[in-house]
Protein backbone atom coordinates (compact mmCIF):
# COMPACT_ATOMS: atom_id res chain seq x y z
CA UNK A 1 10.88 11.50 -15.05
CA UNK A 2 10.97 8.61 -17.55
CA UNK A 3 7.49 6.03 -17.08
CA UNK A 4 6.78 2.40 -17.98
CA UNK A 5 3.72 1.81 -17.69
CA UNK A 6 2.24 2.83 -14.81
CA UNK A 7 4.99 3.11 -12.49
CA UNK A 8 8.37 5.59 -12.46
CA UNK A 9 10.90 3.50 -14.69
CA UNK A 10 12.77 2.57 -11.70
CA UNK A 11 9.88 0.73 -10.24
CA UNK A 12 9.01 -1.26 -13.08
CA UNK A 13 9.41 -4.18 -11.27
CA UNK A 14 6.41 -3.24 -9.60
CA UNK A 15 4.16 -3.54 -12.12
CA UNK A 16 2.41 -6.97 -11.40
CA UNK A 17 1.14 -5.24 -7.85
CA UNK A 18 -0.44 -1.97 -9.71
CA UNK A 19 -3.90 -3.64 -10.29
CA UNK A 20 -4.62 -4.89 -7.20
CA UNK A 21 -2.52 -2.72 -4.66
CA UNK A 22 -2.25 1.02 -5.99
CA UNK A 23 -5.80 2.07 -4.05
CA UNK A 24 -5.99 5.54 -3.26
CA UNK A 25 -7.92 5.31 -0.25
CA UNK A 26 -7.55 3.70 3.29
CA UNK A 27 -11.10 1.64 3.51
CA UNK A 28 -9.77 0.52 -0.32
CA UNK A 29 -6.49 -0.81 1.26
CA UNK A 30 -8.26 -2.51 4.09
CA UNK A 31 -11.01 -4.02 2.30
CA UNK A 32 -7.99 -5.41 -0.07
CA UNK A 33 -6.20 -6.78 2.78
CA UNK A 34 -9.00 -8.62 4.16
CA UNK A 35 -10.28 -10.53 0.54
CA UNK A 36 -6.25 -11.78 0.56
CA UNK A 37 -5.15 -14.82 2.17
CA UNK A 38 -2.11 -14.51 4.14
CA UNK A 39 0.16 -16.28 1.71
CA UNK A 40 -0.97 -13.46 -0.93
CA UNK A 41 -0.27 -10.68 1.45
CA UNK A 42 3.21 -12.56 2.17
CA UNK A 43 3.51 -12.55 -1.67
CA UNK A 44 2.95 -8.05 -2.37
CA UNK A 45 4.33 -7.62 0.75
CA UNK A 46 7.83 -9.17 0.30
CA UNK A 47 7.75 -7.84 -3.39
CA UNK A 48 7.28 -4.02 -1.92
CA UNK A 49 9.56 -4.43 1.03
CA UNK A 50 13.03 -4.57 -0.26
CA UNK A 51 12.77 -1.41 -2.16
CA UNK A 52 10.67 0.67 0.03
CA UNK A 53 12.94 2.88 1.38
CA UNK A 54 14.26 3.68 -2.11
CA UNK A 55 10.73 4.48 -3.20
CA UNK A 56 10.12 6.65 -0.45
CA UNK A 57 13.70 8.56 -0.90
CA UNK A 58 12.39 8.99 -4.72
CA UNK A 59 8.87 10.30 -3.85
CA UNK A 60 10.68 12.59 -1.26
CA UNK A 61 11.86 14.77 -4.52
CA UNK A 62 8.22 15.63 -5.06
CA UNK A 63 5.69 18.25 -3.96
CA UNK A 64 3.35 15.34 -1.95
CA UNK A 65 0.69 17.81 -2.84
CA UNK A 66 1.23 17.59 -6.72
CA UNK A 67 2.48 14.18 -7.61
CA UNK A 68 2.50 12.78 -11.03
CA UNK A 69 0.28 9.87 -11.46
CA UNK A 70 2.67 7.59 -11.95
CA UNK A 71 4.65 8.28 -8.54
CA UNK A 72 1.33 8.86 -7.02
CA UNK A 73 0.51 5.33 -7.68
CA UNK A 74 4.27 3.98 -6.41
CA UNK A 75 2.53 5.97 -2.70
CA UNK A 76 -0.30 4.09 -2.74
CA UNK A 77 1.55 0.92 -3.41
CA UNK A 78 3.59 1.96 -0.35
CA UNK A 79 0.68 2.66 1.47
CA UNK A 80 -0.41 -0.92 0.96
CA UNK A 81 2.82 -2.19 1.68
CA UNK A 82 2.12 -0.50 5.37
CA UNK A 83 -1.38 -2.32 5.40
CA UNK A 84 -0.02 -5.70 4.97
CA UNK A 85 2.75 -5.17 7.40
CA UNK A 86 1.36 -6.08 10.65
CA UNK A 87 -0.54 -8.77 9.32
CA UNK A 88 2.60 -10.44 7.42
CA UNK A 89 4.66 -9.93 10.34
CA UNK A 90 2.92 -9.78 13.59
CA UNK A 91 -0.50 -11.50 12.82
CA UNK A 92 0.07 -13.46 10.50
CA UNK A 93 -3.18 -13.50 9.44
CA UNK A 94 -5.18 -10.81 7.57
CA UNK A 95 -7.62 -9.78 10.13
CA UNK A 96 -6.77 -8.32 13.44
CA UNK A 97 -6.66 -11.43 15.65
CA UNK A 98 -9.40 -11.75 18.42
CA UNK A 99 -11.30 -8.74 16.73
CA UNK A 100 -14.25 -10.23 15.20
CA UNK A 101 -15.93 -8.81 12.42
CA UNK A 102 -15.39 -5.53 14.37
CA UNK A 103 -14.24 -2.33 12.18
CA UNK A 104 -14.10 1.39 13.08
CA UNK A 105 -14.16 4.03 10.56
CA UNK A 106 -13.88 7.63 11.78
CA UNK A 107 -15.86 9.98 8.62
CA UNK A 108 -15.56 13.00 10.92
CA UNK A 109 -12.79 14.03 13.57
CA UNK A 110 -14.41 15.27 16.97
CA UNK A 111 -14.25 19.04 17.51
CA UNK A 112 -11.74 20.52 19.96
């Protein structure tokens, strides 16, 4: 697989969105999310959209468990893209509407 920069050649196009959007964890994505106004989310979000589902067809021709950086990158980007949806289109704000400051992050899974 041929790279430009930081993304597969095919998603070069993606490029601008690296810095800001290609955060490997959740709390990362959210905390992202949340420092962008809506316009900005808008912005990544309608940049990602159009060629998600080719992305994901591409990243499906890897071993999720032993991705190169540069398509592990394209699934974080992707993973943003899913951050910013509901907020771009059912929102339309960043922050979960009527919710406060309130956040809930699970650091251990109950035992069965």
């Amino acid at each position: 697989m041929t790279t430009t920069g930081t993304l597969p050649e095919k998603f070069s196009a993606l490029e601008p969105w690296v810095e800001d959007w290609a955060l490997a964890t959740r709390p990362e994505r959210y905390e992202k999310r949340l420092s962008k106004t809506i316009d900005e989310l808008q912005e990544f979000y309608d940049a990602i959209a159009p060629v998600a589902e080719e992305a994901i067809e591409y990243l499906d021709g890897f071993d999720v468990n032993d991705l190169p950086e540069a398509e592990t990158r394209l699934m974080h980007l992707l993973y943003s893209m899913i951050m910013v949806s509901y907020p771009v289109n059912i929102f339309k704000q960043p922050r979960i509407p009527d919710s406060g400051a309130a956040f809930f992050n699970t650091a251990v899974e109950p035992a069965i």
